[in-house]
Protein backbone atom coordinates (compact mmCIF):
# COMPACT_ATOMS: atom_id res chain seq x y z
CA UNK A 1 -4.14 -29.68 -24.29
CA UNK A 2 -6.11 -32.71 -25.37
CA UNK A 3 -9.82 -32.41 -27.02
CA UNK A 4 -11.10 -34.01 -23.86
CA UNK A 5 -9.20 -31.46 -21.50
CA UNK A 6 -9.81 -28.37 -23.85
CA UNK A 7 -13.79 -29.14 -24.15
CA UNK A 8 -13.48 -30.06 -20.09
CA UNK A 9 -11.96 -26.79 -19.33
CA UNK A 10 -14.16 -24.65 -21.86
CA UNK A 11 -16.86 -26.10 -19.67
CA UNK A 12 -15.38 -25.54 -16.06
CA UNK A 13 -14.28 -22.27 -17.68
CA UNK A 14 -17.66 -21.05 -18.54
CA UNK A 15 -19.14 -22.02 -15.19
CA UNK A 16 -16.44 -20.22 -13.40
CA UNK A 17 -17.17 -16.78 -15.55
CA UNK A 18 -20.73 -17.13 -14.79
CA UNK A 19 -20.01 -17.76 -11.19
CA UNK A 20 -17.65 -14.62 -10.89
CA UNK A 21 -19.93 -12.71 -12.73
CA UNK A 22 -22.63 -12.80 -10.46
CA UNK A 23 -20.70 -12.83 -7.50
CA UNK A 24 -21.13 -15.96 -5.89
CA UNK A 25 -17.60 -17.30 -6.35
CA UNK A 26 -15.58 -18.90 -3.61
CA UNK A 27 -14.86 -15.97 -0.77
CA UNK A 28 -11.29 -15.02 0.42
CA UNK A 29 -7.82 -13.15 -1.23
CA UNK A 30 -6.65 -14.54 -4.11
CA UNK A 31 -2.74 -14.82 -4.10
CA UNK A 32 -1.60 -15.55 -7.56
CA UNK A 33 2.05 -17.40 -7.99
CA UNK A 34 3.44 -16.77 -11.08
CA UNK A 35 6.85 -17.47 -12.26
CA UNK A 36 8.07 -16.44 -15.64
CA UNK A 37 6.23 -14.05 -18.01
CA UNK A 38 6.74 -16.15 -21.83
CA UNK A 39 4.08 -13.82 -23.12
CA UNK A 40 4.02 -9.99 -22.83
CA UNK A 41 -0.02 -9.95 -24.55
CA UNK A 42 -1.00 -13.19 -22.68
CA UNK A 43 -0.11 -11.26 -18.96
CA UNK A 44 -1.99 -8.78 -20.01
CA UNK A 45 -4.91 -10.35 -20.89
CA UNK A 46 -4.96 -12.43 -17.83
CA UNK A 47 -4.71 -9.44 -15.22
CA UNK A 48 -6.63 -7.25 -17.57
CA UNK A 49 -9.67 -10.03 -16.87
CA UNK A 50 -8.18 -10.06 -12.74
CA UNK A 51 -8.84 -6.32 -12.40
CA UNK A 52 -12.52 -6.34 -13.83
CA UNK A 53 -13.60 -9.00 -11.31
CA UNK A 54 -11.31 -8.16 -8.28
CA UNK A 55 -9.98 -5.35 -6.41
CA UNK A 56 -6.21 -5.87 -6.75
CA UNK A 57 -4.55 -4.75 -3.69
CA UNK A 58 -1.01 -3.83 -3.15
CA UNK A 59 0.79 -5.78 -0.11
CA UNK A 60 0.45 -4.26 2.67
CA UNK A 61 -3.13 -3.70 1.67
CA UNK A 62 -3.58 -7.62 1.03
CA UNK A 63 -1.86 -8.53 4.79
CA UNK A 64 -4.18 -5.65 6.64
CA UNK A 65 -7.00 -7.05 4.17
CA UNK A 66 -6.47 -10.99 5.50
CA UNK A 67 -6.66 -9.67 9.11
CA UNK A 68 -10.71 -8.28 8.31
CA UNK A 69 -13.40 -10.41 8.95
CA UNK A 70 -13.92 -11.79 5.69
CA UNK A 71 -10.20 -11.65 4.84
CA UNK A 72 -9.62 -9.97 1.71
CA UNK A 73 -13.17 -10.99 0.02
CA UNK A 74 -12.84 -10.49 -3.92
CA UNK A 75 -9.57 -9.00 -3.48
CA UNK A 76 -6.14 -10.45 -5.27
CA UNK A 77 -2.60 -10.26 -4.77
CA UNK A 78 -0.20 -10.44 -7.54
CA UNK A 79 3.07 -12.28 -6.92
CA UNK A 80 6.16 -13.75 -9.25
CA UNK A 81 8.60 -16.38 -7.79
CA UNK A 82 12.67 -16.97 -8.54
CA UNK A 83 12.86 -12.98 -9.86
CA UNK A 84 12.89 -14.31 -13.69
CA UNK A 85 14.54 -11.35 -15.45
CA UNK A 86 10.97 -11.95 -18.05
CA UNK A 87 9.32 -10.16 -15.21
CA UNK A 88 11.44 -7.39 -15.41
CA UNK A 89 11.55 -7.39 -18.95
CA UNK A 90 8.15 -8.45 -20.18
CA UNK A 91 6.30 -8.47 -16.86
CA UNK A 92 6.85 -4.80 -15.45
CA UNK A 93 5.68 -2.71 -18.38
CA UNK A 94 2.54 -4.67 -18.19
CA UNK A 95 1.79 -4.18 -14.38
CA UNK A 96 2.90 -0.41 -14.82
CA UNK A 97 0.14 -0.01 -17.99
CA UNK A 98 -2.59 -1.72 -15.64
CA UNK A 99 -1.38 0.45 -12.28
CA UNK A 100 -0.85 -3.04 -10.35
CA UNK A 101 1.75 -3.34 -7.52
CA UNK A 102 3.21 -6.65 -7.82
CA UNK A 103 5.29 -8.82 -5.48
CA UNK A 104 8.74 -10.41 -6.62
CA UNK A 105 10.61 -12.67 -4.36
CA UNK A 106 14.16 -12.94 -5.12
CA UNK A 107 17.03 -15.60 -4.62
CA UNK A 108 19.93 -13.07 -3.52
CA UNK A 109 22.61 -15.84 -4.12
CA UNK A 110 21.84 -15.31 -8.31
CA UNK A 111 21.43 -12.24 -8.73
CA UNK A 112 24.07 -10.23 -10.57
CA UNK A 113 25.68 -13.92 -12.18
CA UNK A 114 24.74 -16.48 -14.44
CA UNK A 115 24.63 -19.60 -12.23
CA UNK A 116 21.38 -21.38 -13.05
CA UNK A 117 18.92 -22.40 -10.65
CA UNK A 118 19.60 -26.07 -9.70
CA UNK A 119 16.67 -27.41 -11.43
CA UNK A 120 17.72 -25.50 -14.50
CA UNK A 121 20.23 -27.81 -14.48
CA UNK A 122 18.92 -30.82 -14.36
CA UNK A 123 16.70 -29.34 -17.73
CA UNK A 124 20.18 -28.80 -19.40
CA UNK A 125 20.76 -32.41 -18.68
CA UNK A 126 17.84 -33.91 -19.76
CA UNK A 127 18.85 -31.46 -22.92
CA UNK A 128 22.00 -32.72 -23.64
CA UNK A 129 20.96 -36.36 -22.71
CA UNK A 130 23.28 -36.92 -19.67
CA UNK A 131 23.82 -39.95 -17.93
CA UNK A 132 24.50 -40.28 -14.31
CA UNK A 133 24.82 -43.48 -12.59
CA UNK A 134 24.20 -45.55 -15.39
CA UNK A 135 20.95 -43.87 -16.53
CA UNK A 136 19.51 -40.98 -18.56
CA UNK A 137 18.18 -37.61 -16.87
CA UNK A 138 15.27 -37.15 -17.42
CA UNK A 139 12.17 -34.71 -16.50
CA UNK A 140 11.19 -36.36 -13.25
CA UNK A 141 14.50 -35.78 -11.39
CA UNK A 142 13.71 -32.50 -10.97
CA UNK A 143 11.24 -33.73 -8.69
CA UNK A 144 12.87 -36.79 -7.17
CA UNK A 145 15.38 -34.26 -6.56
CA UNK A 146 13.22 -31.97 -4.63
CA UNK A 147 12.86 -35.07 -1.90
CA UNK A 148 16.12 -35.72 -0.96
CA UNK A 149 18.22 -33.97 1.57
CA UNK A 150 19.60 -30.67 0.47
CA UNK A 151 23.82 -31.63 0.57
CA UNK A 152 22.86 -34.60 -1.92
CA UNK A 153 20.76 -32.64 -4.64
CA UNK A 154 24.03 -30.41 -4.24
CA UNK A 155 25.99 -33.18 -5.47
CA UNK A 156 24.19 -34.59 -7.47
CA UNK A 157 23.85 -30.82 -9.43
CA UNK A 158 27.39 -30.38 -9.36
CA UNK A 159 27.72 -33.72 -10.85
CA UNK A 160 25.56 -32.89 -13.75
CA UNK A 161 27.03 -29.42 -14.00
CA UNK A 162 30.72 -31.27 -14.53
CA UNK A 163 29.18 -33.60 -16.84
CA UNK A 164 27.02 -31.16 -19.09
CA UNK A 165 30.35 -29.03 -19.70
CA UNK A 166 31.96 -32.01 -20.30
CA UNK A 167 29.65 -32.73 -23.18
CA UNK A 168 29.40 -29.08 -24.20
CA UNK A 169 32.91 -28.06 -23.92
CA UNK A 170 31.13 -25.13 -22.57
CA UNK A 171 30.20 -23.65 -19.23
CA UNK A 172 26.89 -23.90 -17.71
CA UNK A 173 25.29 -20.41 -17.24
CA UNK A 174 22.32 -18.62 -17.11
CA UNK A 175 20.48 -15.44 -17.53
CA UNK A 176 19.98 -13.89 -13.95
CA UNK A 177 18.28 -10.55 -12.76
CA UNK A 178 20.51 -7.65 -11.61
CA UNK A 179 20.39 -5.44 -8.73
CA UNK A 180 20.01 -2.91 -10.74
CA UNK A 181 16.11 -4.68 -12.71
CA UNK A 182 15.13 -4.90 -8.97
CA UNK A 183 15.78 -1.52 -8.29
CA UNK A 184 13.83 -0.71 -11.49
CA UNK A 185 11.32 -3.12 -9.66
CA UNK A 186 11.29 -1.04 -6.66
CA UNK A 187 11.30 2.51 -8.11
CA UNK A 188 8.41 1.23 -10.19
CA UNK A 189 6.01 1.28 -6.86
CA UNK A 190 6.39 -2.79 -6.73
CA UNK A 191 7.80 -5.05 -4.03
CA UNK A 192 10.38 -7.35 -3.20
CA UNK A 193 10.34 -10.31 -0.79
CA UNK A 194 13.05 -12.88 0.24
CA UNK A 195 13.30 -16.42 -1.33
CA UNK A 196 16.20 -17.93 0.33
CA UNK A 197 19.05 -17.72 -0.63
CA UNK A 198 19.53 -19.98 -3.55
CA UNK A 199 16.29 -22.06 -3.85
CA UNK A 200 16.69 -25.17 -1.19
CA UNK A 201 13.88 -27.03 -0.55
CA UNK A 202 14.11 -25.70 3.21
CA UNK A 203 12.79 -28.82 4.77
CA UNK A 204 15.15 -31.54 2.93
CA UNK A 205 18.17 -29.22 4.89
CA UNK A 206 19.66 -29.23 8.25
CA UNK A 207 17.87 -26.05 10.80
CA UNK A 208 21.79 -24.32 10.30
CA UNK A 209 21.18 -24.18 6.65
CA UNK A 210 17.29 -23.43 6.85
CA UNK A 211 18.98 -20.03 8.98
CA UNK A 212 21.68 -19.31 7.08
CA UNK A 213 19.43 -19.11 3.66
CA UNK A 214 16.73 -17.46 5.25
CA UNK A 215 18.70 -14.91 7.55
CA UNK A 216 21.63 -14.59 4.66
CA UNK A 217 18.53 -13.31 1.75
CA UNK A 218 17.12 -11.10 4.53
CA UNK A 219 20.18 -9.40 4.95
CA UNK A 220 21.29 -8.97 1.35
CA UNK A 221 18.04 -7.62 0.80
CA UNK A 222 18.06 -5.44 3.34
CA UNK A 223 21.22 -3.65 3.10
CA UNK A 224 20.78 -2.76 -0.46
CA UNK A 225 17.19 -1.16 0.62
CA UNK A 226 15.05 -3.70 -1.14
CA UNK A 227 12.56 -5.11 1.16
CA UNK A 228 10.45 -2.36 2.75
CA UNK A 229 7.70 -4.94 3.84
CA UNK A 230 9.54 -8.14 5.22
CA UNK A 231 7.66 -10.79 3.24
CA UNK A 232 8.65 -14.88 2.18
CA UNK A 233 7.90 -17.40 0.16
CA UNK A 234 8.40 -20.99 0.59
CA UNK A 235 10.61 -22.75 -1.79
CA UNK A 236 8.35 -24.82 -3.25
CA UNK A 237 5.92 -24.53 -0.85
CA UNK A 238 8.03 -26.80 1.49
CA UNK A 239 8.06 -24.71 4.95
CA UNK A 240 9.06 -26.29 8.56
CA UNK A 241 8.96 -25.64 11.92
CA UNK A 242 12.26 -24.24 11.90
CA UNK A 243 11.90 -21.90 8.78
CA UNK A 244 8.75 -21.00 10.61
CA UNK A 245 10.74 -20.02 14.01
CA UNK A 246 13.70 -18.11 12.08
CA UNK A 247 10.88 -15.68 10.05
CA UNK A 248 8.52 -15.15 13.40
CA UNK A 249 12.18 -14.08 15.40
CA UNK A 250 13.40 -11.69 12.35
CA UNK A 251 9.64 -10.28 11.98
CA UNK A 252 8.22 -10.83 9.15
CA UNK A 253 4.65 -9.98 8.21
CA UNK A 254 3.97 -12.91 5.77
CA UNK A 255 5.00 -16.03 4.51
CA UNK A 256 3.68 -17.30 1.33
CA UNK A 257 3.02 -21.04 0.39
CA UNK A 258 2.04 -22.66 -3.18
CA UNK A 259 -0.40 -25.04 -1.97
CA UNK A 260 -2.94 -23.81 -4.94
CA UNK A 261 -5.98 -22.75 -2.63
CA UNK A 262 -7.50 -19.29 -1.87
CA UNK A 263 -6.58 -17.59 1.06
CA UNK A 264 -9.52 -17.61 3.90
CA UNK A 265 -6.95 -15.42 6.21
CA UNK A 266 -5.30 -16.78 9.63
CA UNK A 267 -1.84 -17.46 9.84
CA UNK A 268 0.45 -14.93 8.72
CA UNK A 269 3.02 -17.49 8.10
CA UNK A 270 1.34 -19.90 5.72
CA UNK A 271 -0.44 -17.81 3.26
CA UNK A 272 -2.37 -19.72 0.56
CA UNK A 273 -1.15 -18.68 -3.13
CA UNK A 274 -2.91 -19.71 -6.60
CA UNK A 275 -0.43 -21.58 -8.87
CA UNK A 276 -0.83 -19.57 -12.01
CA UNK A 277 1.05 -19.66 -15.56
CA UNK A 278 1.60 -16.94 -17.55
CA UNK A 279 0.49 -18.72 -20.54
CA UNK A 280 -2.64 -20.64 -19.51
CA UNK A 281 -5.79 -20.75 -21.46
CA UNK A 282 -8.37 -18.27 -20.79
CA UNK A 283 -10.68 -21.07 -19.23
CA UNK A 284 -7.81 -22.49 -17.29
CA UNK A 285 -7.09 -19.36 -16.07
CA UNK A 286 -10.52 -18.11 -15.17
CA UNK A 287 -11.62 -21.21 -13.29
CA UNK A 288 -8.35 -21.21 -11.23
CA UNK A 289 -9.31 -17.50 -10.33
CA UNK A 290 -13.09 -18.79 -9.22
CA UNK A 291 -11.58 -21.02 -6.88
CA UNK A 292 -13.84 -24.06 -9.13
CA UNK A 293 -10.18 -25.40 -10.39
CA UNK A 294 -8.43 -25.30 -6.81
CA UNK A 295 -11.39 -27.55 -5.33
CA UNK A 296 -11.29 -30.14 -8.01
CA UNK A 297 -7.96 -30.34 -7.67
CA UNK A 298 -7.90 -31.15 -3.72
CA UNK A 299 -10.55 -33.67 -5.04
CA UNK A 300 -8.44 -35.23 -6.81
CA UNK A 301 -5.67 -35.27 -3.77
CA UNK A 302 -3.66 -33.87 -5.95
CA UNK A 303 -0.29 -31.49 -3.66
């Protein structure tokens, strides 16, 4: 970070401590999204300084908690998107030391390979310095990418997937998680939840495909035993009415977004999550936790 933004977050962070400390922080569950674990010592640290100041609840005890009156008040909720093996192996001997019961959500159609996720991808691109249609990949396309409609970021992947091997002499791949990590996971005490199936963003594609990656996850999960608590999260964040339909029909308790805001309760299907990073600075950290960094952020009008 810059001076400016380490000596502005110092500051927001000490307010935020203060605030926690003596209870007056902003009410409600606190979701966290994580994604990766990079750092082993820095999770640690993190939910070491999450247990002290809140009750971390397990998931069923976070979706009974949202349905109280003051729905899940100083309580938090642990969860990890994409099923990064890092969880597995960096993540899950650190939520087993601390006795928390996480929440993984898994894309079905990568486990057991080493496809890449589509936006992985378009990082190998930017890599290798890839052109496509006359101009150089870069960082942004991941989220220009993220607006289109689903078939064309599929072509435009496979494109770059073609043209990255062509450069490499070398096949695209990519570490993946195995059905036998999540069933580590599982044994562990932890949960799983369904992702789609490969990572769309579900409201860029057609309602068939919104079912098919929604209903084709829930079954793979399923049948291998997985998923005791039917639980989702959003791609993204994107949901739609039709993603909405297909998860109330199949039954599903919750339905997590990534829209960076504490959850007050209410809808089961639009669950507010905290966008947390496993290596963010203590202050950063701490002031998304008081619910200080998620306010200045919708401020800001920042997604």
């Amino acid at each position: 970070m810059s001076g400016i933004r380490t000596v502005g977050y110092g500051i927001l962070g000490g307010v935020s401590r203060a605030a926690t400390g003596l209870g007056i922080a902003a009410g409600g569950l606190r979701v966290l999204a994580y994604h990766d674990v990079p750092s082993d010592t820095a999770l640690h640290a993190q939910l070491q300084w999450l247990q002290r100041h809140f009750d971390i609840l397990t998931l069923d005890a976070a979706l009974e908690a949202r349905g109280n009156e003051r729905g899940g008040d100083r309580s938090a909720l642990v969860t990890f998107d994409d099923a990064d093996p890092s969880v597995v192996e960096r993540g899950l001997p650190v939520l087993d030391a601390l006795g928390i019961e996480a929440v993984l959500f898994v894309c079905p159609g990568v486990v057991d390979t080493t496809v890449p996720y589509w936006w992985q991808v378009v990082q190998l691109a930017v890599r290798h310095g890839i052109d496509i249609g006359g101009r150089r990949v870069g960082p942004s396309d991941v989220l220009r990418l993220k607006a289109i409609p689903d078939n064309e970021r599929r072509e435009e992947v496979s494109r770059l997937t073609e043209l990255i091997e062509v450069t490499t002499s070398s096949p695209v791949t990519g570490r993946q998680v195995t059905t036998e990590e999540l069933r580590s996971w599982t044994s562990a005490g932890h949960a799983i939840g369904n992702h789609t199936w490969d990572h769309p963003i579900l409201d860029t594609a057609d309602p068939a495909e919104q079912a098919r990656q929604i209903e084709r996850a829930h079954s793979w999960l399923e049948d291998r035993g997985l998923m005791s608590t039917p639980v989702f999260a959003y791609p993204n964040g994107n949901g739609s009415t039709e993603s909405r339909s297909i998860l109330d029909r199949l039954g599903y308790a919750g339905a997590m977004l990534f829209d960076h805001r504490i959850d007050r309760g209410g809808d089961r299907l639009g669950i507010s999550r905290l966008r947390v990073n496993g290596e963010d600075d203590p202050d950063v950290f701490v002031s998304k936790l008081s619910g200080l960094h998620p306010l200045i952020h919708r401020i800001a009008g920042r997604p």
